[in-house]
PDB file of N, CA and C in Angstrom:
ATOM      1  N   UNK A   1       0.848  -1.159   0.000  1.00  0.00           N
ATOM      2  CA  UNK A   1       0.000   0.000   0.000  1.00  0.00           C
ATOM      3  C   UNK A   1       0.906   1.237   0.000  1.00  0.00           C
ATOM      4  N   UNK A   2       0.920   2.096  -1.309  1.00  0.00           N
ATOM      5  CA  UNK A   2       1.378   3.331  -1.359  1.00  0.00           C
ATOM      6  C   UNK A   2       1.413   4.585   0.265  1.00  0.00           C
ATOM      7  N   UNK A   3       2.526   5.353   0.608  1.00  0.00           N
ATOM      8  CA  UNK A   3       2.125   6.032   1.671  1.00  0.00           C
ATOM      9  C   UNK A   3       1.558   7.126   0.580  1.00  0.00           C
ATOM     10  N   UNK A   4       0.904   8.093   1.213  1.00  0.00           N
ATOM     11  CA  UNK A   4       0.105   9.458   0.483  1.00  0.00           C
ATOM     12  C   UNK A   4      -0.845   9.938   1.967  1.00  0.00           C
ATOM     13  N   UNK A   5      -1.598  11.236   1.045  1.00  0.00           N
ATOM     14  CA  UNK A   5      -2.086  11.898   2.566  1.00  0.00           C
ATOM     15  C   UNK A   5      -3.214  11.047   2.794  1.00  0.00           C
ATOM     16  N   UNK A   6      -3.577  11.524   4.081  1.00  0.00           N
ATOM     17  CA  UNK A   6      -4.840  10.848   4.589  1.00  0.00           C
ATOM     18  C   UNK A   6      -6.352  11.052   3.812  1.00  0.00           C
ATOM     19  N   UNK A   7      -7.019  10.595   4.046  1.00  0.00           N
ATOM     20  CA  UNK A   7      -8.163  10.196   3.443  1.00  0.00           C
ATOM     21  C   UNK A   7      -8.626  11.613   3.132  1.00  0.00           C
ATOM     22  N   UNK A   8      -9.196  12.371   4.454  1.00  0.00           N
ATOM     23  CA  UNK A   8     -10.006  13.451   4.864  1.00  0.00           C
ATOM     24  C   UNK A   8      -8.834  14.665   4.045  1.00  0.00           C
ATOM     25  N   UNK A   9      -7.530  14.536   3.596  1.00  0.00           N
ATOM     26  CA  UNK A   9      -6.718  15.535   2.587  1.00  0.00           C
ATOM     27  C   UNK A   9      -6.900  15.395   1.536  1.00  0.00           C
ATOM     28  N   UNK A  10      -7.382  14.009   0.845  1.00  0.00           N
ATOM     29  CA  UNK A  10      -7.270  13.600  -0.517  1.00  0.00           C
ATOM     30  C   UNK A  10      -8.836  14.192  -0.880  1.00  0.00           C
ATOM     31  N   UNK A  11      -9.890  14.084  -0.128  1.00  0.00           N
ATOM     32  CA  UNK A  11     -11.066  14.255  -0.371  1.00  0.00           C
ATOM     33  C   UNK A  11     -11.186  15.868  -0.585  1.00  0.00           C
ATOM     34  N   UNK A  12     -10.188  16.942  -0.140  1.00  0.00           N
ATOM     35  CA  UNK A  12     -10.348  17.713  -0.252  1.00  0.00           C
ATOM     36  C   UNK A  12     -10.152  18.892   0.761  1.00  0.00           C
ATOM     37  N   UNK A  13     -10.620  17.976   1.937  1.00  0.00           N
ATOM     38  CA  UNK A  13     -11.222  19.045   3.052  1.00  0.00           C
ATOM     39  C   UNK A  13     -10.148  20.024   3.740  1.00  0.00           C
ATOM     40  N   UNK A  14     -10.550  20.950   4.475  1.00  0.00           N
ATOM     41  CA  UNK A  14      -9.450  22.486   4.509  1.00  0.00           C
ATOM     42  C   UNK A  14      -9.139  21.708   5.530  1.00  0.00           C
ATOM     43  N   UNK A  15      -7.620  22.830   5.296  1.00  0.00           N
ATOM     44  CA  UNK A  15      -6.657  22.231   6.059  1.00  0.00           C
ATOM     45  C   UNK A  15      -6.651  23.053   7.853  1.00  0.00           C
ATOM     46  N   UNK A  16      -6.244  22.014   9.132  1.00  0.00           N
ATOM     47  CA  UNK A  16      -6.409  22.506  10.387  1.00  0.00           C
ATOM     48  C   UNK A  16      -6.014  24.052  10.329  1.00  0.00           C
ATOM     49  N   UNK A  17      -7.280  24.073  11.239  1.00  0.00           N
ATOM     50  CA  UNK A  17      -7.038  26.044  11.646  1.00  0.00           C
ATOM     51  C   UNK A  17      -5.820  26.442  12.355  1.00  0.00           C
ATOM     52  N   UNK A  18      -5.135  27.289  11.971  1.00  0.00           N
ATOM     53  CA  UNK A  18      -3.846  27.668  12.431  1.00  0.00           C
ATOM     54  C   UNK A  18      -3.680  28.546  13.596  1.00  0.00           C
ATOM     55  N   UNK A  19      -3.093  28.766  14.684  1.00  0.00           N
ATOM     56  CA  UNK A  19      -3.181  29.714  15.437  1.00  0.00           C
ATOM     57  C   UNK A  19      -3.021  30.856  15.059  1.00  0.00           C
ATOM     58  N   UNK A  20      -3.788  32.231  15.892  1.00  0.00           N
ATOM     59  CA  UNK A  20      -3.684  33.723  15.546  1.00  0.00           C
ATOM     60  C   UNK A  20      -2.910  34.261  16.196  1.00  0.00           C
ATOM     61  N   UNK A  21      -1.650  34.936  16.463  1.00  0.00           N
ATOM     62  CA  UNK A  21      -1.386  35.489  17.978  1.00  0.00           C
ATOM     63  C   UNK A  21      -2.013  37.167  18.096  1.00  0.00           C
ATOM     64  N   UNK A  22      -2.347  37.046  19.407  1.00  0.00           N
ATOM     65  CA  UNK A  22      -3.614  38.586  19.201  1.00  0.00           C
ATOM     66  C   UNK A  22      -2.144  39.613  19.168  1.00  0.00           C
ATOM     67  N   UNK A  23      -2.900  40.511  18.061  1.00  0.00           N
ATOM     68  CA  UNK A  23      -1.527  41.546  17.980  1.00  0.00           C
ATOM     69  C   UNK A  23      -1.821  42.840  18.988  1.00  0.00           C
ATOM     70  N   UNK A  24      -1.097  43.395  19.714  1.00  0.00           N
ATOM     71  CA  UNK A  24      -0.921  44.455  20.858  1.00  0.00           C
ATOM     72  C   UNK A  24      -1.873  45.731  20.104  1.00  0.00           C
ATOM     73  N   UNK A  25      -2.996  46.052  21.323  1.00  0.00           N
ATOM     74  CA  UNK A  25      -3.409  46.888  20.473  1.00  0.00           C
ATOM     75  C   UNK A  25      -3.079  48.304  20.132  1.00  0.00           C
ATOM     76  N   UNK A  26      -3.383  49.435  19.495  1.00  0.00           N
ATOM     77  CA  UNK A  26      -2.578  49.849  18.326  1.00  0.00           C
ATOM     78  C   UNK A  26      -3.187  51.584  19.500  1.00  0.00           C
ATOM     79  N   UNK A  27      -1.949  51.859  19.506  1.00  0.00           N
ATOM     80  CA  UNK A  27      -2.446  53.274  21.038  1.00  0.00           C
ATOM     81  C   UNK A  27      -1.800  54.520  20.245  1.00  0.00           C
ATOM     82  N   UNK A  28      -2.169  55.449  20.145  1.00  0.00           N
ATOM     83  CA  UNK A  28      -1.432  56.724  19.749  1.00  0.00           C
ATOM     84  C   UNK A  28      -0.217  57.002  20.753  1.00  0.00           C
ATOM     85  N   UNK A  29       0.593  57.858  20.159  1.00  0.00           N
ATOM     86  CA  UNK A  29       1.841  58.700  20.764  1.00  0.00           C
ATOM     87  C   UNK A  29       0.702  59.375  22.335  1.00  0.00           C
ATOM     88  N   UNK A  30       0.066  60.116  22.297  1.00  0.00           N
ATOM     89  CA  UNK A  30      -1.061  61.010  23.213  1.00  0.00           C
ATOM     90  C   UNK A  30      -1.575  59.912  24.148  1.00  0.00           C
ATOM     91  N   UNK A  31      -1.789  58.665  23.675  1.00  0.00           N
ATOM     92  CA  UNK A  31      -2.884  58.193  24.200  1.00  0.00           C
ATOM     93  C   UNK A  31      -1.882  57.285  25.192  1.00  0.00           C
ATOM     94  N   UNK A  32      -1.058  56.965  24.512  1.00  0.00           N
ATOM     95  CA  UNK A  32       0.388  56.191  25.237  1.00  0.00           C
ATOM     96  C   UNK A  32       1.060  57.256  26.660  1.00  0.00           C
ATOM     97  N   UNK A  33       1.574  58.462  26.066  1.00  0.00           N
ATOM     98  CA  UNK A  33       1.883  59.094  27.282  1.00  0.00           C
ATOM     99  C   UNK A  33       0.611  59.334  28.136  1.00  0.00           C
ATOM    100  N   UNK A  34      -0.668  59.465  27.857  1.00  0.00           N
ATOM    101  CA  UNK A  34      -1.461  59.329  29.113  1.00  0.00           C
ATOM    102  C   UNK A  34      -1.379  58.049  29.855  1.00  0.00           C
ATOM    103  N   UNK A  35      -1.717  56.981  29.086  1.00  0.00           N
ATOM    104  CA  UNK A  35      -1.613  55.620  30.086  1.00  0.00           C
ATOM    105  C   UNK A  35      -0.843  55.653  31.019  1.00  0.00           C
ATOM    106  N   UNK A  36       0.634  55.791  30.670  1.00  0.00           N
ATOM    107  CA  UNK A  36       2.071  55.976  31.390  1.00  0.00           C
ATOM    108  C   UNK A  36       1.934  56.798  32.995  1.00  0.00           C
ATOM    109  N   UNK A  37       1.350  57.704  32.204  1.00  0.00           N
ATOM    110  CA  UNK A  37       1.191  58.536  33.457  1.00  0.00           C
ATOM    111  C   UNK A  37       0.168  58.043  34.787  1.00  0.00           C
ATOM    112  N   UNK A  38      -1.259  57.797  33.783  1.00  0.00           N
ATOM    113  CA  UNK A  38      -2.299  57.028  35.248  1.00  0.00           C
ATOM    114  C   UNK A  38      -1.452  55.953  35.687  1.00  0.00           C
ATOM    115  N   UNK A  39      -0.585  55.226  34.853  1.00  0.00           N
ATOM    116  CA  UNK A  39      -0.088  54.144  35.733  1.00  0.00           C
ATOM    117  C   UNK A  39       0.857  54.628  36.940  1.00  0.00           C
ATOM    118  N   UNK A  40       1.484  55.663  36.048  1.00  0.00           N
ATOM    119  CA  UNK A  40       3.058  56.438  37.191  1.00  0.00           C
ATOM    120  C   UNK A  40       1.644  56.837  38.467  1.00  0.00           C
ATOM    121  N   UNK A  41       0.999  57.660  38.452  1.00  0.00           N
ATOM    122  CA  UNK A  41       0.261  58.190  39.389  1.00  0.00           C
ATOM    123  C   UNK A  41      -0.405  56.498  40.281  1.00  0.00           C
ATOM    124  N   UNK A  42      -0.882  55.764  39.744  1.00  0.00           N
ATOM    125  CA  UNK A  42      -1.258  54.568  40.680  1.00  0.00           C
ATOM    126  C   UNK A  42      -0.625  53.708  41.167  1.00  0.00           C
ATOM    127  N   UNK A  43       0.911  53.746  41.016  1.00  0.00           N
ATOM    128  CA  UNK A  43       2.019  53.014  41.552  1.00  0.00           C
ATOM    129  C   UNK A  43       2.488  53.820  42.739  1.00  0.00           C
ATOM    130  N   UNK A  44       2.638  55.431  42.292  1.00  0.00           N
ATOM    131  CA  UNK A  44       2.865  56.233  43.326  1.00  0.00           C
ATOM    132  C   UNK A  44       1.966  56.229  44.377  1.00  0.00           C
ATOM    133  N   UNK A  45       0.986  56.339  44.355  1.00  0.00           N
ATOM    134  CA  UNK A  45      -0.494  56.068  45.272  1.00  0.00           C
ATOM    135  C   UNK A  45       0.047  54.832  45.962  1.00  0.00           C
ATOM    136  N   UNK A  46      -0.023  53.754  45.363  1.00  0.00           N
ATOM    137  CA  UNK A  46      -0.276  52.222  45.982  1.00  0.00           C
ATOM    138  C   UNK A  46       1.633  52.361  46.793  1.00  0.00           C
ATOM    139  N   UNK A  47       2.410  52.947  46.493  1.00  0.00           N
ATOM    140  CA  UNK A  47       3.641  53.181  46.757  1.00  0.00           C
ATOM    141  C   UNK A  47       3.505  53.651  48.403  1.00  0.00           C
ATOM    142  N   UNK A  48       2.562  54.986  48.351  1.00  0.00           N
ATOM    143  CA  UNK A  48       2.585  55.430  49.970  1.00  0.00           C
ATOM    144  C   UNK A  48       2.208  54.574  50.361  1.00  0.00           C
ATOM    145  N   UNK A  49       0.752  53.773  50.205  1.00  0.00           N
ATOM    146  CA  UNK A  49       0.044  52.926  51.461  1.00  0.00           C
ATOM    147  C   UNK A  49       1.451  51.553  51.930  1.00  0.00           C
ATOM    148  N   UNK A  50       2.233  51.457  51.048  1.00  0.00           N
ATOM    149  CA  UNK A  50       3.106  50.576  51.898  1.00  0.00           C
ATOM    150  C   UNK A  50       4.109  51.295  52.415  1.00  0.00           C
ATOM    151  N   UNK A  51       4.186  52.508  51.959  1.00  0.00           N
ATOM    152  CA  UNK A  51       5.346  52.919  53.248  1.00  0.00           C
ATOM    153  C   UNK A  51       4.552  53.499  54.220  1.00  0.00           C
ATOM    154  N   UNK A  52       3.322  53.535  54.207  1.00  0.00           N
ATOM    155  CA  UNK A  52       2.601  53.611  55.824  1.00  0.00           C
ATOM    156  C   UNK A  52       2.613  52.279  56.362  1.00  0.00           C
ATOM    157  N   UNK A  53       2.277  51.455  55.688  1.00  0.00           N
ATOM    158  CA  UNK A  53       2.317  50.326  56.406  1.00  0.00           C
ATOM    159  C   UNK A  53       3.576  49.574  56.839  1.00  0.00           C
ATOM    160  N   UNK A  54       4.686  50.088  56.117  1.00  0.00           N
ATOM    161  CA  UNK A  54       6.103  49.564  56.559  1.00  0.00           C
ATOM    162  C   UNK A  54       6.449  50.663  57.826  1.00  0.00           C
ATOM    163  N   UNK A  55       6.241  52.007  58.363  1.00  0.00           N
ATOM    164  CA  UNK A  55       6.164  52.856  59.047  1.00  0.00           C
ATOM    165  C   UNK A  55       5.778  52.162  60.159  1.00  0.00           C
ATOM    166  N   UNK A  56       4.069  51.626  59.945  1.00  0.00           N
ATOM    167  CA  UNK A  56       3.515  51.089  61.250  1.00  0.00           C
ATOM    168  C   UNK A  56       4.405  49.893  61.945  1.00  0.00           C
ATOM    169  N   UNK A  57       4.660  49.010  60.656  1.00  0.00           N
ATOM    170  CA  UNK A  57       5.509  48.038  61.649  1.00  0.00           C
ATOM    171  C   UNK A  57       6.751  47.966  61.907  1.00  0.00           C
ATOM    172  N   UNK A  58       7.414  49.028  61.623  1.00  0.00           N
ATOM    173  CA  UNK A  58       8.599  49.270  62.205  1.00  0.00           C
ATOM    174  C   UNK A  58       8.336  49.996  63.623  1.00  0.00           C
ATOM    175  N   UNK A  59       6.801  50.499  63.758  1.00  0.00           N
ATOM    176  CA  UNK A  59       7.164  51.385  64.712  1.00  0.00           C
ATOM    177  C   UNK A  59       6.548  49.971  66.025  1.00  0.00           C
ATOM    178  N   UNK A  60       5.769  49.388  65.437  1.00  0.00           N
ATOM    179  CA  UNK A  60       5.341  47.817  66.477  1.00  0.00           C
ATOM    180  C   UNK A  60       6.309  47.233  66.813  1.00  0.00           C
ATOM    181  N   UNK A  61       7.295  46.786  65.548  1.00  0.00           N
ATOM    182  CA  UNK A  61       8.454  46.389  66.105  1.00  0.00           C
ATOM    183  C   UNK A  61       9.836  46.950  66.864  1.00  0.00           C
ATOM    184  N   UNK A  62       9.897  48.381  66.653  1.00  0.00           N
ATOM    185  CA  UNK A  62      10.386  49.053  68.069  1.00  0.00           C
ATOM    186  C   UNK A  62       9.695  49.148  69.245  1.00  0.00           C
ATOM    187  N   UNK A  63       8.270  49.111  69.259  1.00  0.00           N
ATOM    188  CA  UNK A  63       7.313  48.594  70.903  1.00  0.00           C
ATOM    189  C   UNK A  63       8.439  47.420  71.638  1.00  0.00           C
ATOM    190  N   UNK A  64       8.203  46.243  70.884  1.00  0.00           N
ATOM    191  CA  UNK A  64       8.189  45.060  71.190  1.00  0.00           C
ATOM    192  C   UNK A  64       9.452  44.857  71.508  1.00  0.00           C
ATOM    193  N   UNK A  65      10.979  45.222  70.733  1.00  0.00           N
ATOM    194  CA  UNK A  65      12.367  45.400  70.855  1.00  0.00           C
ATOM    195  C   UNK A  65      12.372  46.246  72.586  1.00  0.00           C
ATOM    196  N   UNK A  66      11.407  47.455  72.400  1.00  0.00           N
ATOM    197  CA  UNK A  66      11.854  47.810  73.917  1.00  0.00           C
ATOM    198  C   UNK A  66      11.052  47.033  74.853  1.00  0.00           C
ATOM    199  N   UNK A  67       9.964  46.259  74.620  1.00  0.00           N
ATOM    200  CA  UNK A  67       9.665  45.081  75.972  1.00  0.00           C
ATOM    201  C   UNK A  67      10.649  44.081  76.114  1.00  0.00           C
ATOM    202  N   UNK A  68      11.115  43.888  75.256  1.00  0.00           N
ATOM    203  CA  UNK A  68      11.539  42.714  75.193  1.00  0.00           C
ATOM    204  C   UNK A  68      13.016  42.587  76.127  1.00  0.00           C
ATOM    205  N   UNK A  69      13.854  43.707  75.602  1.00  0.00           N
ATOM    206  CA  UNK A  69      15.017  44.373  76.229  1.00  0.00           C
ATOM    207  C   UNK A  69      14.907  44.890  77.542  1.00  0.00           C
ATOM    208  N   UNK A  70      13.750  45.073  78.094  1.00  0.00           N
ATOM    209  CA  UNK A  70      13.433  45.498  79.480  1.00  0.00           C
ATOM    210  C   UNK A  70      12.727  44.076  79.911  1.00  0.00           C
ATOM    211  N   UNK A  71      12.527  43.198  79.360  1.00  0.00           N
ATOM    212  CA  UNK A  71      12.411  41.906  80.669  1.00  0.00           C
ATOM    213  C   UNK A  71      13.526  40.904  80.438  1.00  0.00           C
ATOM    214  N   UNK A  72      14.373  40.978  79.045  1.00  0.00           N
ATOM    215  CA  UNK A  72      16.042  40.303  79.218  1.00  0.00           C
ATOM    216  C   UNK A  72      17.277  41.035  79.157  1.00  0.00           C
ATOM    217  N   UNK A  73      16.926  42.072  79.151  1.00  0.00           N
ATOM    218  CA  UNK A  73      17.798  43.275  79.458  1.00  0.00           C
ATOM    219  C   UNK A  73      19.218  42.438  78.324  1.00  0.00           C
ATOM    220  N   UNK A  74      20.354  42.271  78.490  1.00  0.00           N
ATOM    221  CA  UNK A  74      21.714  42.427  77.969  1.00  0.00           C
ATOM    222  C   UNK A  74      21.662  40.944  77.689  1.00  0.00           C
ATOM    223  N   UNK A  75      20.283  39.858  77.735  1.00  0.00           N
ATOM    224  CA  UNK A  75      20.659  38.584  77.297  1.00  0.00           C
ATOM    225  C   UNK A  75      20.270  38.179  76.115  1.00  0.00           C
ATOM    226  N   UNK A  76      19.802  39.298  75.459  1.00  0.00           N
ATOM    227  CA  UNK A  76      19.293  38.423  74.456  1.00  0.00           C
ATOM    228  C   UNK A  76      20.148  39.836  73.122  1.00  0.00           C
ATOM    229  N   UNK A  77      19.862  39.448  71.891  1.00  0.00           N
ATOM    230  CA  UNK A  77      19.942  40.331  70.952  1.00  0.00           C
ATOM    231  C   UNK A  77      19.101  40.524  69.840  1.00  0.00           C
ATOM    232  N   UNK A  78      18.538  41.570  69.290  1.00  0.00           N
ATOM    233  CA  UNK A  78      17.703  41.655  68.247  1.00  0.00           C
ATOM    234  C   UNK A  78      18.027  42.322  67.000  1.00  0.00           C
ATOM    235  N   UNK A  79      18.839  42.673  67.405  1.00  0.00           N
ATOM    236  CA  UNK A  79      19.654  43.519  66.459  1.00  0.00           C
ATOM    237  C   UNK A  79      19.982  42.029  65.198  1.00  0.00           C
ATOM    238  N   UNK A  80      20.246  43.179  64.031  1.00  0.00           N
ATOM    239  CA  UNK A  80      20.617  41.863  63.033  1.00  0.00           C
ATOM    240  C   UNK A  80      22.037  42.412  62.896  1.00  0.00           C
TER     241      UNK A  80
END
C-alpha cells in the first residue's frame, strides 16, 4: 500500500485552523503618554500605602524590641 495523505486531505477538506497570535493593540503617541502617566500616578499612590504600612511596623516592632530588652535586658539580641 502506497504512503500518500490521509483520506479526509485527498477528499479535499481544509486544512487545520492555524493559530492567531492577538496583535498588541494599536495606542497613539497622546494616548500612550497618558496611560504611562495614570499608571506612574497609581504606583505612586499604591507606593505610599506601603510605606505607611512599613512605618507602622517598624514602629510595632520598636514597641516590642523595647519590651523585650526590658524583661532580658543584655541577654538576648535583636539587632541583626
Amino acid at each position: 500500500m502506497p504512503a500518500g495523505p490521509p483520506a479526509a486531505a485527498a477528499a479535499g477538506a481544509p486544512p487545520p485552523p492555524t493559530r492567531r497570535r492577538a496583535s498588541p493593540p494599536q495606542v497613539t503617541k497622546d494616548g500612550a503618554d497618558e496611560l504611562l502617566e495614570s499608571q506612574k500616578d497609581r504606583i505612586q499612590e499604591e507606593m505610599k500605602g506601603v510605606e505607611g504600612e512599613l512605618a507602622t511596623i517598624r514602629e510595632t516592632l520598636a514597641g516590642l524590641k523595647k519590651q523585650l530588652y526590658g524583661r532580658f535586658g543584655g541577654n538576648i539580641n535583636l539587632e541583626e
